[in-house]
Protein backbone atom coordinates (compact mmCIF):
# COMPACT_ATOMS: atom_id res chain seq x y z
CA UNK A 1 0.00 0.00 0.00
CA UNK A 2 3.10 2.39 0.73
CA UNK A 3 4.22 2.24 -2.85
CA UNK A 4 0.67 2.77 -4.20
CA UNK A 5 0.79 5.96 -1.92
CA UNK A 6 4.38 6.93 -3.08
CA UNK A 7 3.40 6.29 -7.00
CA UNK A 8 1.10 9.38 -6.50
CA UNK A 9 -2.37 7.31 -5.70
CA UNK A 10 -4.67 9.06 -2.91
CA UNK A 11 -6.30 6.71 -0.14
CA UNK A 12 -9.90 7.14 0.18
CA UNK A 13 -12.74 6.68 2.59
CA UNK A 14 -13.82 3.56 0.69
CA UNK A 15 -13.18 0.61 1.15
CA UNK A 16 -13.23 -2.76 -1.20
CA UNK A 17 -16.88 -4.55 -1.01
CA UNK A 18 -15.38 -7.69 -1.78
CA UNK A 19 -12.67 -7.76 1.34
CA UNK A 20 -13.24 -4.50 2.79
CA UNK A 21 -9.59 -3.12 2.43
CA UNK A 22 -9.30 0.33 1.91
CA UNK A 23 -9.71 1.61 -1.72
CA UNK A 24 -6.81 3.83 -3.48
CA UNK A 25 -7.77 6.59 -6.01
CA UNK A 26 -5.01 6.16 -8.55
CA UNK A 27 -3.95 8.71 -10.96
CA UNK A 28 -5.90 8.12 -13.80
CA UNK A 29 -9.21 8.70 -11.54
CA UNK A 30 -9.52 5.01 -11.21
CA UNK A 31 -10.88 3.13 -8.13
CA UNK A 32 -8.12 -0.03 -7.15
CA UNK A 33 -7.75 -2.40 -4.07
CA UNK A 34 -3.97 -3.61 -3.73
CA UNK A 35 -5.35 -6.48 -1.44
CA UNK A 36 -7.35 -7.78 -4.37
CA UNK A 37 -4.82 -6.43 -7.49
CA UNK A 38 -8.09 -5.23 -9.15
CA UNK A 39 -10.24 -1.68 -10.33
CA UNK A 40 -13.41 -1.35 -8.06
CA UNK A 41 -16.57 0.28 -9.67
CA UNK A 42 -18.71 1.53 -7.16
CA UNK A 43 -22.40 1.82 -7.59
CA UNK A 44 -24.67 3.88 -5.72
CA UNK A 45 -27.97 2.20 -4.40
CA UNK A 46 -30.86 2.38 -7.12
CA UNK A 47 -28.28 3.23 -9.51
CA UNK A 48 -28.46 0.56 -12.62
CA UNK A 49 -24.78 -0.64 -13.68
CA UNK A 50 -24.54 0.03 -17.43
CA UNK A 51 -22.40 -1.79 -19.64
CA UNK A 52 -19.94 0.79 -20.10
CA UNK A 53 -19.49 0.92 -16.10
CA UNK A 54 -19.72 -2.43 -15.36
CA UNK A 55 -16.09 -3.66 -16.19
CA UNK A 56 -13.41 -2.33 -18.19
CA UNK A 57 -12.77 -3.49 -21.42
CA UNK A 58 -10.19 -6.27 -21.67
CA UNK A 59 -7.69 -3.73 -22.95
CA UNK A 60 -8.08 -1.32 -20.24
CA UNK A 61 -7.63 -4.10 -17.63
CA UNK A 62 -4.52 -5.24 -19.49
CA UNK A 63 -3.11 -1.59 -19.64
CA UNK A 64 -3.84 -1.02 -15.41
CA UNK A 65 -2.48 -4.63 -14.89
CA UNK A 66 1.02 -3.74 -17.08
CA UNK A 67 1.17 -0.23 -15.68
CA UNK A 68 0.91 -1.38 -12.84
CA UNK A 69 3.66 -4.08 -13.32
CA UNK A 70 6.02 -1.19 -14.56
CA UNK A 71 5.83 0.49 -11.68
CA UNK A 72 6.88 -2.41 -9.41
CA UNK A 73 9.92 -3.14 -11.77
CA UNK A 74 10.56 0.67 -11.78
CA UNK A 75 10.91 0.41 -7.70
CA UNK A 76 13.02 -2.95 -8.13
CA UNK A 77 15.26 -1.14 -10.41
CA UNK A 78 15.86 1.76 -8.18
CA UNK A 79 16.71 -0.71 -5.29
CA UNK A 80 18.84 -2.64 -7.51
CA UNK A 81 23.01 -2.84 -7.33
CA UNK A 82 23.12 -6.03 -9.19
CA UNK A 83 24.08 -5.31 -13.42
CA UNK A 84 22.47 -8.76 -13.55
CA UNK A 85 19.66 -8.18 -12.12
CA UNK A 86 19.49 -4.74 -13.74
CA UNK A 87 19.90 -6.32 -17.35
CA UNK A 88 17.08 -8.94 -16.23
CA UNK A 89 14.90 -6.12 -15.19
CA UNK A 90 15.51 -3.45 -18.01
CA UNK A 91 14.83 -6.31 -20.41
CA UNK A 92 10.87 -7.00 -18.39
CA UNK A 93 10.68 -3.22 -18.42
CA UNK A 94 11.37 -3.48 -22.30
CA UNK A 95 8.82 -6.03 -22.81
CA UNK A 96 5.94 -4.29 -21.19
CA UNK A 97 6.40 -0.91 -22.88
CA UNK A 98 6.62 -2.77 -25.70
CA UNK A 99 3.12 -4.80 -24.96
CA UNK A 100 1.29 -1.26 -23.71
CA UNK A 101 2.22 0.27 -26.93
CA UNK A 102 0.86 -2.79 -28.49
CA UNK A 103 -2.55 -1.93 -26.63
CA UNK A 104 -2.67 1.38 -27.49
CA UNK A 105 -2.53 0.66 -31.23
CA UNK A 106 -5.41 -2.00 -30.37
CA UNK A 107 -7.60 0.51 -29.16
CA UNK A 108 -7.26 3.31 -31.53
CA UNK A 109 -8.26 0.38 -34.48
């Protein structure tokens, strides 16, 4: 939860109706609960869930789950003293820019 909080995400008031952990207000306005490692749509009562709300696309979720993934390796890499295990982890880094700007492409088709 401390590197959610030092990545620039706000902790709210919410918290996760699934395990009840607190919720996290990340950058790009989303909803996420680090317990669970998933986006939280809340719903108000007597509110109807549209499709659009309901879950992100497939895409989206890929894009918060490899962002997300970035960040971690962006942390390791900062901790890191190792040129092994800086090689290993530039190369991971490589790969999932590589894959986001994959799913950007996707989405603008």
């Amino acid at each position: 939860m401390a590197d959610l909080l030092m990545k620039g995400a706000t902790l709210t008031d919410l918290s996760c109706p699934a395990c009840s952990s607190p919720l996290f207000r990340l950058q790009d306005g989303t909803l996420w609960c680090e317990s669970d490692e998933k986006k939280v749509v809340i719903v108000k009562e007597g509110e109807k869930l549209t499709e659009s709300s309901s879950a992100a696309p497939t895409y989206d979720k890929l894009e918060i789950t490899l962002l997300a993934k970035v960040q971690d390796i962006q942390c390791k890499i900062e901790k890191t003293e190792s040129i092994d295990e800086l090689q290993k982890l530039t190369g991971a880094l490589l790969e999932l820019l590589n894959s986001l700007d994959r799913i950007k492409k996707m989405k603008k088709a």
